[in-house]
PDB file of N, CA and C in Angstrom:
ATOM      1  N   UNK A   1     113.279 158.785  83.561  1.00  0.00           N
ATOM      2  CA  UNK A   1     113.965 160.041  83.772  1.00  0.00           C
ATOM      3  C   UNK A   1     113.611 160.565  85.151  1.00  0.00           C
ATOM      4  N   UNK A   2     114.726 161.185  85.625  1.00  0.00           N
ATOM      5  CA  UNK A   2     114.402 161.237  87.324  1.00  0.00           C
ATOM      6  C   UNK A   2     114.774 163.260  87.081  1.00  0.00           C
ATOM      7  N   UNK A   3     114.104 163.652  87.682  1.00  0.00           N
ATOM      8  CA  UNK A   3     114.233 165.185  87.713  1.00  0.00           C
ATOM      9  C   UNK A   3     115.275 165.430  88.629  1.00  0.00           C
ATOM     10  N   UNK A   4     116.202 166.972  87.992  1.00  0.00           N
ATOM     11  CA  UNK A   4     117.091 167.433  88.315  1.00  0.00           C
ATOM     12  C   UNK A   4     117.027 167.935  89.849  1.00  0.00           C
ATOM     13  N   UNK A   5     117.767 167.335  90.503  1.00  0.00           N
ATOM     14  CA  UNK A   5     117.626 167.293  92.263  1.00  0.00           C
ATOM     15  C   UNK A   5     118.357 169.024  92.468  1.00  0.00           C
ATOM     16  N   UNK A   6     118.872 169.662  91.417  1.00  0.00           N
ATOM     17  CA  UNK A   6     119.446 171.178  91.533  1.00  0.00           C
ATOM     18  C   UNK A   6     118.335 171.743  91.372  1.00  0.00           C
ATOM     19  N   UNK A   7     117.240 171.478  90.494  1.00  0.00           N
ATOM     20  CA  UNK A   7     116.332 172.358  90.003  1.00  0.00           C
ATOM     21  C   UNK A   7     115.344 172.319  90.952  1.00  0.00           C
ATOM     22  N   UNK A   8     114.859 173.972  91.438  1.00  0.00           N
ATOM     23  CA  UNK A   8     113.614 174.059  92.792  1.00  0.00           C
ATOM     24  C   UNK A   8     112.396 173.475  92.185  1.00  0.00           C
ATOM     25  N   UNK A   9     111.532 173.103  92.509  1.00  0.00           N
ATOM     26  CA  UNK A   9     110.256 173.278  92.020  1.00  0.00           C
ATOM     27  C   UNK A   9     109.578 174.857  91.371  1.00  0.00           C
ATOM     28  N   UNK A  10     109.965 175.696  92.562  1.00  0.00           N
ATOM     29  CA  UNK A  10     109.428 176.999  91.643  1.00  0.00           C
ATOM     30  C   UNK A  10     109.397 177.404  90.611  1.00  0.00           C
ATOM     31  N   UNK A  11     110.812 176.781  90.457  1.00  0.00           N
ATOM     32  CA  UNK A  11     111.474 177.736  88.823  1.00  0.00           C
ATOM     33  C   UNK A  11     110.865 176.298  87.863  1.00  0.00           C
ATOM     34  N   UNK A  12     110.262 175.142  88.007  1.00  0.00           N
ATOM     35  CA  UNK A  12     109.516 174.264  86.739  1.00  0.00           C
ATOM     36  C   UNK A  12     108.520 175.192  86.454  1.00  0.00           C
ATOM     37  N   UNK A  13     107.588 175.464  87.858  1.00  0.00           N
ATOM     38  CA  UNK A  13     106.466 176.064  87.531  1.00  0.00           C
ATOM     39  C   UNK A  13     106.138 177.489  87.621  1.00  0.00           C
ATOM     40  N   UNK A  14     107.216 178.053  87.431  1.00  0.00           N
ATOM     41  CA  UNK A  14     107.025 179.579  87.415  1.00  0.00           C
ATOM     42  C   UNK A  14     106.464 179.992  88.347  1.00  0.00           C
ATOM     43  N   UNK A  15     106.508 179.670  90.113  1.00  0.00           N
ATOM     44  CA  UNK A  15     106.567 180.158  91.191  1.00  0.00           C
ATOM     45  C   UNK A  15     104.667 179.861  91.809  1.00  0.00           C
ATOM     46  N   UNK A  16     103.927 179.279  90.476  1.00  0.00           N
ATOM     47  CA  UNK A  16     103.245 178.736  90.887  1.00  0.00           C
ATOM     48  C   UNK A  16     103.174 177.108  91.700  1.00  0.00           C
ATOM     49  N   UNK A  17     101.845 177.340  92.639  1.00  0.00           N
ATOM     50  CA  UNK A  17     101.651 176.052  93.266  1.00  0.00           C
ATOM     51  C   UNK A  17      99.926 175.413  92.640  1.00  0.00           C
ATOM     52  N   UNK A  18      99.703 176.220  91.991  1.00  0.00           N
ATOM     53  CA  UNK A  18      98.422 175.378  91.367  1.00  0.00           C
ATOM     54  C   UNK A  18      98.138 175.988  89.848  1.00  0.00           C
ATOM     55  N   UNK A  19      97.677 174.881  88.980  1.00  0.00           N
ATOM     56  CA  UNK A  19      97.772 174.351  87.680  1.00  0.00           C
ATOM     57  C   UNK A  19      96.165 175.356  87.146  1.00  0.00           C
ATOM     58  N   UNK A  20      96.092 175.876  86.197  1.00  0.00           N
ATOM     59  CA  UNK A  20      94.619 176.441  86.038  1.00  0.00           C
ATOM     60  C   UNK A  20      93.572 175.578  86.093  1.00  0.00           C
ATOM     61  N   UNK A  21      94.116 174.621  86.027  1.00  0.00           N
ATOM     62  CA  UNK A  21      92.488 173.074  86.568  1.00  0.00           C
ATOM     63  C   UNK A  21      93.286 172.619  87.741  1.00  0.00           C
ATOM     64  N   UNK A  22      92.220 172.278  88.716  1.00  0.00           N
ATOM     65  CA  UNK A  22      92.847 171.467  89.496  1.00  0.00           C
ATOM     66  C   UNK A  22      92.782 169.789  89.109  1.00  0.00           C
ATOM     67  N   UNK A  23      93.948 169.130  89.666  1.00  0.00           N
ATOM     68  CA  UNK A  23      94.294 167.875  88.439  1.00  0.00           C
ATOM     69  C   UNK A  23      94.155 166.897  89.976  1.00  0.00           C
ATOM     70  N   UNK A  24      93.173 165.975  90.457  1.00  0.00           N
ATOM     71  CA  UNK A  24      93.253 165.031  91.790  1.00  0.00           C
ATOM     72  C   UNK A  24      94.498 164.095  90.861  1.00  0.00           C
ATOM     73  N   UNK A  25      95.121 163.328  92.237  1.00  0.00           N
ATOM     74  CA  UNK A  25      95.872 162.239  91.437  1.00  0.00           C
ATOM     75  C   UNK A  25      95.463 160.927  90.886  1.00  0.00           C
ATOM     76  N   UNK A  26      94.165 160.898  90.898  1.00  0.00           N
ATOM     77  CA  UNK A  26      93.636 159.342  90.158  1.00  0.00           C
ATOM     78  C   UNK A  26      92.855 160.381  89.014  1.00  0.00           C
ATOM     79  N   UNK A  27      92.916 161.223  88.053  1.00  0.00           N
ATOM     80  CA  UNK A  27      93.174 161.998  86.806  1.00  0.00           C
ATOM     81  C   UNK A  27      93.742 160.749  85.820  1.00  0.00           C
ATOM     82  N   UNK A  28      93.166 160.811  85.224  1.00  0.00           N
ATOM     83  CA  UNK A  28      93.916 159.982  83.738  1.00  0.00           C
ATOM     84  C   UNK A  28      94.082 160.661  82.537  1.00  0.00           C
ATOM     85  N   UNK A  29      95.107 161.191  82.569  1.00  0.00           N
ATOM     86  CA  UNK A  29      95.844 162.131  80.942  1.00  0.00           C
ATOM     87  C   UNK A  29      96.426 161.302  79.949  1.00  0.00           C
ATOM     88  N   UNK A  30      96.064 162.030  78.533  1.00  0.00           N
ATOM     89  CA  UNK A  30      97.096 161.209  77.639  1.00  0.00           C
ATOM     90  C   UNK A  30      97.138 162.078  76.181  1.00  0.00           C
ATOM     91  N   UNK A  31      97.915 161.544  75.633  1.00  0.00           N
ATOM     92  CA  UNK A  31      98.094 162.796  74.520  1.00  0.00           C
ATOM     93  C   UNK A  31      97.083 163.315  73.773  1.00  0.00           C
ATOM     94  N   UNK A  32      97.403 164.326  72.822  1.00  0.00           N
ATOM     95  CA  UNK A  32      96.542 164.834  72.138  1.00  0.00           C
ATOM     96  C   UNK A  32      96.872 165.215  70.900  1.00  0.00           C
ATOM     97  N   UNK A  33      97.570 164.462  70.779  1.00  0.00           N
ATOM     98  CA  UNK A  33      99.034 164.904  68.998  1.00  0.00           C
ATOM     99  C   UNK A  33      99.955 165.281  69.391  1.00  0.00           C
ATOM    100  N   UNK A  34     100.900 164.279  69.016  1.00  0.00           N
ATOM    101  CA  UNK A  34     102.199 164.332  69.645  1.00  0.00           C
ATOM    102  C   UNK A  34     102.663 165.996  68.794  1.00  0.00           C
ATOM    103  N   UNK A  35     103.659 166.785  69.406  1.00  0.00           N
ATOM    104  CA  UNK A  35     104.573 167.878  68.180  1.00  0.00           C
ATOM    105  C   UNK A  35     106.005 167.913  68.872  1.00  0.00           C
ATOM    106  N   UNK A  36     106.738 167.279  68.148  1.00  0.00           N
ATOM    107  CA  UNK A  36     108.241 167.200  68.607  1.00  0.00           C
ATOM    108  C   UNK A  36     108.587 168.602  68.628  1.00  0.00           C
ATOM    109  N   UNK A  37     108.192 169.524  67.808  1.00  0.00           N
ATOM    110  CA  UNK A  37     108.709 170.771  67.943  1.00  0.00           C
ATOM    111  C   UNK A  37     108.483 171.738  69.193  1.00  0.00           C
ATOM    112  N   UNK A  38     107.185 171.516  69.820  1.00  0.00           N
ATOM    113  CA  UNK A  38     106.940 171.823  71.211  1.00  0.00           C
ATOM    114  C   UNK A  38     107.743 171.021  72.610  1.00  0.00           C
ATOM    115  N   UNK A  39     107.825 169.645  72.175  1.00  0.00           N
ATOM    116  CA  UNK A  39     108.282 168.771  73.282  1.00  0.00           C
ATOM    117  C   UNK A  39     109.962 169.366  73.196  1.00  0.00           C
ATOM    118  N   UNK A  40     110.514 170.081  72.175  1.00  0.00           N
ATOM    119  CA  UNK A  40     111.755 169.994  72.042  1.00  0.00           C
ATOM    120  C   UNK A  40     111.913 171.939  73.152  1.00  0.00           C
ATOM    121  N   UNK A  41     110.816 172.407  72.948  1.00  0.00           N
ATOM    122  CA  UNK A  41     111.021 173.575  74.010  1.00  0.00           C
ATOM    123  C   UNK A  41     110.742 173.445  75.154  1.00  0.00           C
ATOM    124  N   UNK A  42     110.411 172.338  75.995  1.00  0.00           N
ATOM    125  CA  UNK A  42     109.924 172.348  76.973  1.00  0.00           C
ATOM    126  C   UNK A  42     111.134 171.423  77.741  1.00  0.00           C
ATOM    127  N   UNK A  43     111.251 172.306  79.176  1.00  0.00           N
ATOM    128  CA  UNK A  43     112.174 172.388  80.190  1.00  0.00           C
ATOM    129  C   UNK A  43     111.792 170.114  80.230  1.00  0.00           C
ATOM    130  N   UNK A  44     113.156 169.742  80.648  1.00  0.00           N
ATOM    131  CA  UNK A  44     113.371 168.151  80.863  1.00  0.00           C
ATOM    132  C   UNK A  44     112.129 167.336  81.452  1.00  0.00           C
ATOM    133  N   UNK A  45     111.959 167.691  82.722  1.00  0.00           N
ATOM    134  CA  UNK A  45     110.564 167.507  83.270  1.00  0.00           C
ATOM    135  C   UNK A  45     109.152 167.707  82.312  1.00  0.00           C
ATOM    136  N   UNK A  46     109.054 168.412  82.025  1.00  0.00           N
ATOM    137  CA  UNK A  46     107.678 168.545  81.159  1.00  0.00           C
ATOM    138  C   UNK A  46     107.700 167.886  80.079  1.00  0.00           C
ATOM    139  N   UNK A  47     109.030 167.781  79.469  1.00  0.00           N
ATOM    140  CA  UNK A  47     109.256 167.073  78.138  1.00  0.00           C
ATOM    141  C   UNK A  47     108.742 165.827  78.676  1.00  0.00           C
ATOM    142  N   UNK A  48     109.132 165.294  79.416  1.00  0.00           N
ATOM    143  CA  UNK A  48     109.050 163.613  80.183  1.00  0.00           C
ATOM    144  C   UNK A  48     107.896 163.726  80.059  1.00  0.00           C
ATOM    145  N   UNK A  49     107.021 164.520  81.264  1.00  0.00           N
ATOM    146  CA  UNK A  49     105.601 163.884  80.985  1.00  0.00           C
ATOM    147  C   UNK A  49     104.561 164.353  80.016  1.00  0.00           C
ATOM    148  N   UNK A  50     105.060 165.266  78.856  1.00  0.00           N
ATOM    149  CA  UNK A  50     104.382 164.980  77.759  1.00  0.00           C
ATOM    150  C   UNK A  50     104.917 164.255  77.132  1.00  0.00           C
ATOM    151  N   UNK A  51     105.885 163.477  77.195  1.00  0.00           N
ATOM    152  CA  UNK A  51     106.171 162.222  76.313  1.00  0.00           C
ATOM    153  C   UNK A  51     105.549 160.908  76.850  1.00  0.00           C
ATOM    154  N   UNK A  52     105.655 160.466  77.808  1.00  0.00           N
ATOM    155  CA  UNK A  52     105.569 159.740  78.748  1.00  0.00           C
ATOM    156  C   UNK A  52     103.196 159.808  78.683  1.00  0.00           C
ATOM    157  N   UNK A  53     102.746 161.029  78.638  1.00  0.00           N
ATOM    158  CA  UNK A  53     101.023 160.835  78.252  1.00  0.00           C
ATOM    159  C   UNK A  53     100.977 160.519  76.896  1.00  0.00           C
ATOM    160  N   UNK A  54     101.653 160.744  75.730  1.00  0.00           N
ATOM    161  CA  UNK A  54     101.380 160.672  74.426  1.00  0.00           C
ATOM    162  C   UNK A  54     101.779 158.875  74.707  1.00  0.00           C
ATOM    163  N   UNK A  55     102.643 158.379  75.245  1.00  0.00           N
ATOM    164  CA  UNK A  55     103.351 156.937  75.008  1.00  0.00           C
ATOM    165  C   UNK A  55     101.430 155.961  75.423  1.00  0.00           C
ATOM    166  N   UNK A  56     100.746 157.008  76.069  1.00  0.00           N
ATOM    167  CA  UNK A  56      99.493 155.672  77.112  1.00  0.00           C
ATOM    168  C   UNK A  56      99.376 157.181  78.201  1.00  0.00           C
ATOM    169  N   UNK A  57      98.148 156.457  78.296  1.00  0.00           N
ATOM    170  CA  UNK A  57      97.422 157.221  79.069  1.00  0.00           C
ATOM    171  C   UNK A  57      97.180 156.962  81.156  1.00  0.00           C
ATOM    172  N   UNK A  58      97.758 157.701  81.551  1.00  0.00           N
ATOM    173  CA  UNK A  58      98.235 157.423  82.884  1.00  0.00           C
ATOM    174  C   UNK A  58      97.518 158.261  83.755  1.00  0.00           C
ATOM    175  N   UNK A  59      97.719 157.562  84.873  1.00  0.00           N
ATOM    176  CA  UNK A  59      96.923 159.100  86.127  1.00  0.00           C
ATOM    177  C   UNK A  59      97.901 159.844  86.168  1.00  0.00           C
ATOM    178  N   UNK A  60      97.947 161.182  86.538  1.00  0.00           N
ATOM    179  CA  UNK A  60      98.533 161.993  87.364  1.00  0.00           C
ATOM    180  C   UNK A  60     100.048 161.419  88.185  1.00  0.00           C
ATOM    181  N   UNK A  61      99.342 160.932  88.983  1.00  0.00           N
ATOM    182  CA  UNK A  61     100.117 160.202  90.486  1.00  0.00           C
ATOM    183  C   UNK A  61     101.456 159.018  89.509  1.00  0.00           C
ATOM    184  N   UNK A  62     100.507 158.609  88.453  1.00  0.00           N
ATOM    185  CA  UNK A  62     102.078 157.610  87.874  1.00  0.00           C
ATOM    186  C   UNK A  62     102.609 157.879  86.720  1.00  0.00           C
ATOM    187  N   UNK A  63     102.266 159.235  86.337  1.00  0.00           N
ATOM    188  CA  UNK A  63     103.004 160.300  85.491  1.00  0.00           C
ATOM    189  C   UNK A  63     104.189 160.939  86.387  1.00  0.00           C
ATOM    190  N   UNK A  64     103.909 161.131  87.504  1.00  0.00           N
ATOM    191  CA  UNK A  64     104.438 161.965  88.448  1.00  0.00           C
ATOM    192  C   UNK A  64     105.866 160.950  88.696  1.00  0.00           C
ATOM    193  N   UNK A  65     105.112 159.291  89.281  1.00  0.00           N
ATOM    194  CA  UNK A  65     106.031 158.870  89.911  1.00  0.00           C
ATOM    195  C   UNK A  65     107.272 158.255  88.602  1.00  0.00           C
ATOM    196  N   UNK A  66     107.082 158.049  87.569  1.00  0.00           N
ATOM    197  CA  UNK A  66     106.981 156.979  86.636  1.00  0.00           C
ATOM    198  C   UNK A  66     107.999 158.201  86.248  1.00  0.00           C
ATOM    199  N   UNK A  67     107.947 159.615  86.094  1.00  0.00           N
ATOM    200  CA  UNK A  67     109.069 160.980  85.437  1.00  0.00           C
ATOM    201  C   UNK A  67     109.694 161.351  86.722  1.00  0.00           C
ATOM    202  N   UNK A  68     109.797 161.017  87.505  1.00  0.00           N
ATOM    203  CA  UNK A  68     110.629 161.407  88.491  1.00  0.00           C
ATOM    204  C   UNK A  68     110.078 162.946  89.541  1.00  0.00           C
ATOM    205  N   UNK A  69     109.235 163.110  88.806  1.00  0.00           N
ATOM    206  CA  UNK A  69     108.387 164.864  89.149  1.00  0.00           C
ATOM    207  C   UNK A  69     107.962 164.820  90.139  1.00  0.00           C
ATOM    208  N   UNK A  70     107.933 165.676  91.072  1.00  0.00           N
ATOM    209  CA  UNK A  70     106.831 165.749  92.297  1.00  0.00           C
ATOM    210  C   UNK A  70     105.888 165.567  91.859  1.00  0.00           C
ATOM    211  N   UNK A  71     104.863 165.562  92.996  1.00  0.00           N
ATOM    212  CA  UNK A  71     102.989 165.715  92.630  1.00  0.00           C
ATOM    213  C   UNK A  71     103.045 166.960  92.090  1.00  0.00           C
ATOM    214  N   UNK A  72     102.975 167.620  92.786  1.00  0.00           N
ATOM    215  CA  UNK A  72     102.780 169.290  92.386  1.00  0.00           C
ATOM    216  C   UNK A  72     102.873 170.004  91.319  1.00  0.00           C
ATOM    217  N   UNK A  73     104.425 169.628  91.390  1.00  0.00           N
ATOM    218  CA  UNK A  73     104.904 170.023  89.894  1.00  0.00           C
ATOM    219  C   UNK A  73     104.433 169.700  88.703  1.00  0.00           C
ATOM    220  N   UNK A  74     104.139 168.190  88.788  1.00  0.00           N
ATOM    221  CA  UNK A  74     103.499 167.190  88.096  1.00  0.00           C
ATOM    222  C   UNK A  74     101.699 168.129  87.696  1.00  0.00           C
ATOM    223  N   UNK A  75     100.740 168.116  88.825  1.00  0.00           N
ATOM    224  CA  UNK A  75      99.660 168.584  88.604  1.00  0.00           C
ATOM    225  C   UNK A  75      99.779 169.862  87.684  1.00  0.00           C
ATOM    226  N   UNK A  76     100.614 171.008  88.125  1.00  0.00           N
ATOM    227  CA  UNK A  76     100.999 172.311  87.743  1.00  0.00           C
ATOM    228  C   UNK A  76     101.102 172.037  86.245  1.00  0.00           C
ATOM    229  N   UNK A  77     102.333 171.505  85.937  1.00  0.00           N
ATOM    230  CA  UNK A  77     102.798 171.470  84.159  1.00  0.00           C
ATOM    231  C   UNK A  77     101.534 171.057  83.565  1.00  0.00           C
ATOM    232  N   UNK A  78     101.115 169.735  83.989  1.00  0.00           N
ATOM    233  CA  UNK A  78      99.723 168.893  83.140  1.00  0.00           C
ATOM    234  C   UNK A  78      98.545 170.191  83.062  1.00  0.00           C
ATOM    235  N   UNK A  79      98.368 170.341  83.919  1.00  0.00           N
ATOM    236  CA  UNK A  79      97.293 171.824  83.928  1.00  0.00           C
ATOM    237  C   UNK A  79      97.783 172.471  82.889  1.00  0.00           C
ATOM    238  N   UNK A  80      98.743 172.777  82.562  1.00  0.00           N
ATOM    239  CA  UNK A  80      99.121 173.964  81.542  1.00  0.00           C
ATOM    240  C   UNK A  80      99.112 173.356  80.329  1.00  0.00           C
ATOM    241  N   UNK A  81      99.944 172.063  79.756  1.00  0.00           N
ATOM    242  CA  UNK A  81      99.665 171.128  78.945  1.00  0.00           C
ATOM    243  C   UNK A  81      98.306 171.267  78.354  1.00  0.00           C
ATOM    244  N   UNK A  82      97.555 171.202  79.157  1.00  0.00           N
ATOM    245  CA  UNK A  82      95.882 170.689  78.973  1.00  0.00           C
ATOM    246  C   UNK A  82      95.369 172.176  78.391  1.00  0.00           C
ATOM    247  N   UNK A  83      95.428 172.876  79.229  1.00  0.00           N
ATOM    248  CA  UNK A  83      95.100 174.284  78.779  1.00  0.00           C
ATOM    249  C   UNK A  83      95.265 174.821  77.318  1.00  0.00           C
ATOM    250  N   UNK A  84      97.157 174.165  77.835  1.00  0.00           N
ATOM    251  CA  UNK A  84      97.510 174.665  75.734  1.00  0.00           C
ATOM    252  C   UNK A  84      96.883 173.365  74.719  1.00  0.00           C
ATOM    253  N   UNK A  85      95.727 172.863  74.930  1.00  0.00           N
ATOM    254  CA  UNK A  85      95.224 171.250  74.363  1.00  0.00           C
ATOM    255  C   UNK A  85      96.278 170.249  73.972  1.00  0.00           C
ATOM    256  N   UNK A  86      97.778 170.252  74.755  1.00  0.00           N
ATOM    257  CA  UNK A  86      98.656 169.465  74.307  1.00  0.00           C
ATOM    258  C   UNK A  86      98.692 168.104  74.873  1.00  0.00           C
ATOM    259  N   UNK A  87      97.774 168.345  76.138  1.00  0.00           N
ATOM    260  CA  UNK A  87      97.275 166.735  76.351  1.00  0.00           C
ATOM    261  C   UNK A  87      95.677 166.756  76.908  1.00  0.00           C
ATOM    262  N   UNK A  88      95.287 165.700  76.989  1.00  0.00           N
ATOM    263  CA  UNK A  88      93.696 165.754  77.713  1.00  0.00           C
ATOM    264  C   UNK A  88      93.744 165.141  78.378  1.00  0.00           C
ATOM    265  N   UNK A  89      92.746 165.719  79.264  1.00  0.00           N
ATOM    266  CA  UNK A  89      92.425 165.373  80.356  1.00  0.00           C
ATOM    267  C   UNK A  89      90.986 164.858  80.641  1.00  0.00           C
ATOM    268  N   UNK A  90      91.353 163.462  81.715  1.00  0.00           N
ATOM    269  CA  UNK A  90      89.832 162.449  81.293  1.00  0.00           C
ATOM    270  C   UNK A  90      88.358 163.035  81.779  1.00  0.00           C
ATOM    271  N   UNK A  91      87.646 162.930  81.919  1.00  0.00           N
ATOM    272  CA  UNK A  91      85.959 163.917  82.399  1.00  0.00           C
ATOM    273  C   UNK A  91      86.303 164.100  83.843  1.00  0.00           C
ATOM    274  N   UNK A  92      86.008 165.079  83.855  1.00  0.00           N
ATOM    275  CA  UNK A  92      86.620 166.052  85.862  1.00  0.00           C
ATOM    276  C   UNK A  92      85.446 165.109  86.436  1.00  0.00           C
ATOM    277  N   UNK A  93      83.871 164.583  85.999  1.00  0.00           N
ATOM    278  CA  UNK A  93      82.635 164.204  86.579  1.00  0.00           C
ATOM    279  C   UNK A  93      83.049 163.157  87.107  1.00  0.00           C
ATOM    280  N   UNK A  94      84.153 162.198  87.237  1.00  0.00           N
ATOM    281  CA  UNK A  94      84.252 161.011  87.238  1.00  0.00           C
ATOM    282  C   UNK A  94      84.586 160.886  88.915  1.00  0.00           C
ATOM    283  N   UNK A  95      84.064 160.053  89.764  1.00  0.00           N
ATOM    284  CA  UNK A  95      83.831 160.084  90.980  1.00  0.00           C
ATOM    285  C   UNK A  95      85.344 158.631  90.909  1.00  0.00           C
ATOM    286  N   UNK A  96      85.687 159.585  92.377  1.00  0.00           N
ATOM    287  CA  UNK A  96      86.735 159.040  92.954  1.00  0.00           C
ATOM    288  C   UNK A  96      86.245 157.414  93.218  1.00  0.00           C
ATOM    289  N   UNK A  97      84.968 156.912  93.598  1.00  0.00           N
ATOM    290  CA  UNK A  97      84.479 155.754  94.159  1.00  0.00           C
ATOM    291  C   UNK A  97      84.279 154.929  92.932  1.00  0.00           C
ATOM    292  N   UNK A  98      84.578 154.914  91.232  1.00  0.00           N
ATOM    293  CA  UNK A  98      84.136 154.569  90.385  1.00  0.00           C
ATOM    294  C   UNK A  98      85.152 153.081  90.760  1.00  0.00           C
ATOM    295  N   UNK A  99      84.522 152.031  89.993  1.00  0.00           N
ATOM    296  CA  UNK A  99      84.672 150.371  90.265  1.00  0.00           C
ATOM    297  C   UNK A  99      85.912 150.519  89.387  1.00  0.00           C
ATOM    298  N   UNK A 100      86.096 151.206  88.561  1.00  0.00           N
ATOM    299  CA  UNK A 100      87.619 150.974  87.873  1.00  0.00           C
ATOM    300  C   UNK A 100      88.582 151.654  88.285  1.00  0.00           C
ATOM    301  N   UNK A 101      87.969 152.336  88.943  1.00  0.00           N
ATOM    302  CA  UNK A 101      89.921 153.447  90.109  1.00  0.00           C
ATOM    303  C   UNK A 101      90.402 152.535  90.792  1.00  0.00           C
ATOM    304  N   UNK A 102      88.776 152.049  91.822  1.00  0.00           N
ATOM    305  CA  UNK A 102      89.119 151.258  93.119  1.00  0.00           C
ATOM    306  C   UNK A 102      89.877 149.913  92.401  1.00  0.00           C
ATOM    307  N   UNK A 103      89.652 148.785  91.093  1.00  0.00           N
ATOM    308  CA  UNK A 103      89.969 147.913  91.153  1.00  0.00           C
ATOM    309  C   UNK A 103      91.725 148.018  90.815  1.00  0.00           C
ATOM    310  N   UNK A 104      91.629 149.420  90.404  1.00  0.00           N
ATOM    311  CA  UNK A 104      92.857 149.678  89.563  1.00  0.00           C
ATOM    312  C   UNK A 104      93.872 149.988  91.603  1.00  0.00           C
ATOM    313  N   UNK A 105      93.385 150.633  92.119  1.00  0.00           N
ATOM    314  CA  UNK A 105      94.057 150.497  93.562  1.00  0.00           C
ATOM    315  C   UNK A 105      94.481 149.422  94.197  1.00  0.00           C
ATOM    316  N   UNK A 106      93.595 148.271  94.200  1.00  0.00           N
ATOM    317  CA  UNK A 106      93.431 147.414  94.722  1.00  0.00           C
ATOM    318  C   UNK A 106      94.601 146.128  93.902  1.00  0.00           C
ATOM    319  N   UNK A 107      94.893 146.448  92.696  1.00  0.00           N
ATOM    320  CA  UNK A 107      95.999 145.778  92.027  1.00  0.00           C
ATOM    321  C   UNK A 107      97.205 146.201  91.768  1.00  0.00           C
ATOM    322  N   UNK A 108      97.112 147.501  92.628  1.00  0.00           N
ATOM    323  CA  UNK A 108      98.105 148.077  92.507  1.00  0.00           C
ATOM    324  C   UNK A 108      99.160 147.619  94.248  1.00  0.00           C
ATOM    325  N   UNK A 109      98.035 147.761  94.921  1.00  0.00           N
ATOM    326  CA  UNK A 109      98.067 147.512  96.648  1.00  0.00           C
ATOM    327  C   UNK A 109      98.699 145.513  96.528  1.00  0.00           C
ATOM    328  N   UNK A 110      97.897 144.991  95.883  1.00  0.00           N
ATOM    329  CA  UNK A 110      98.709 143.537  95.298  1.00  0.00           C
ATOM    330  C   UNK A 110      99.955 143.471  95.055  1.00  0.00           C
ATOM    331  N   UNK A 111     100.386 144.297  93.988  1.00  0.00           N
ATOM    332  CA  UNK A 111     101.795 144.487  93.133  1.00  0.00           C
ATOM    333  C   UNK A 111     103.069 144.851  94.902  1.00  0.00           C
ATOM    334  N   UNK A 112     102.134 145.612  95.666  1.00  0.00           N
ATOM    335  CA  UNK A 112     103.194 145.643  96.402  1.00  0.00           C
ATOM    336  C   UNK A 112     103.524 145.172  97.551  1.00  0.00           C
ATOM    337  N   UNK A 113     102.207 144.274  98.068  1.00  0.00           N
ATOM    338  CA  UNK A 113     102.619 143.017  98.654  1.00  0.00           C
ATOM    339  C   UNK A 113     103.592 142.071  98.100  1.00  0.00           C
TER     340      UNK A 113
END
């Protein structure tokens, strides 16, 4: 699903530019009990990537790219998500330099050679 190229960013996130956590893009989210009845109120974009974390658990950055969402927007909604415990979010302690980001970069940097 590719987001509505009419719709601003402001109006996804209610004129905000930052999420009540800040979310880096190597973040790994994923559901927390799916509720169709919530996913069914939530604007196209958000629906996506709370469907799309409940399906597997993804970073940020390929939630973002993978729903069509900006970063931003992307960080913003997940922040709120998380807040309302509708998805989680992996330990904030986890250092950018950890051997499984980098190897996960490094096969990713492969894929696009």
């Amino acid at each position: 699903m590719t987001a509505n190229p009419w719709v601003r960013p402001y109006v996804l996130t209610g004129g905000r530019t930052r999420g009540r956590r800040h979310l880096l893009v190597h973040t790994v989210v994923s559901g927390a009990g799916y509720d169709a009845a919530f996913a069914e109120r939530l604007l196209p974009e958000a629906r996506a990537l709370y469907e799309r974390a409940h399906a597997a658990a993804e970073s940020v950055a390929e939630l973002s790219a993978h729903c069509g969402v900006s970063l931003g927007v992307t960080r913003v909604l997940l922040a709120d998500m998380a807040a309302g415990d509708r998805v989680v979010i992996a330990a904030e302690g986890a250092s950018p330099y950890d051997p499984h980001v980098l190897e996960r970069v490094i096969d990713g940097l492969r894929q696009l050679a």
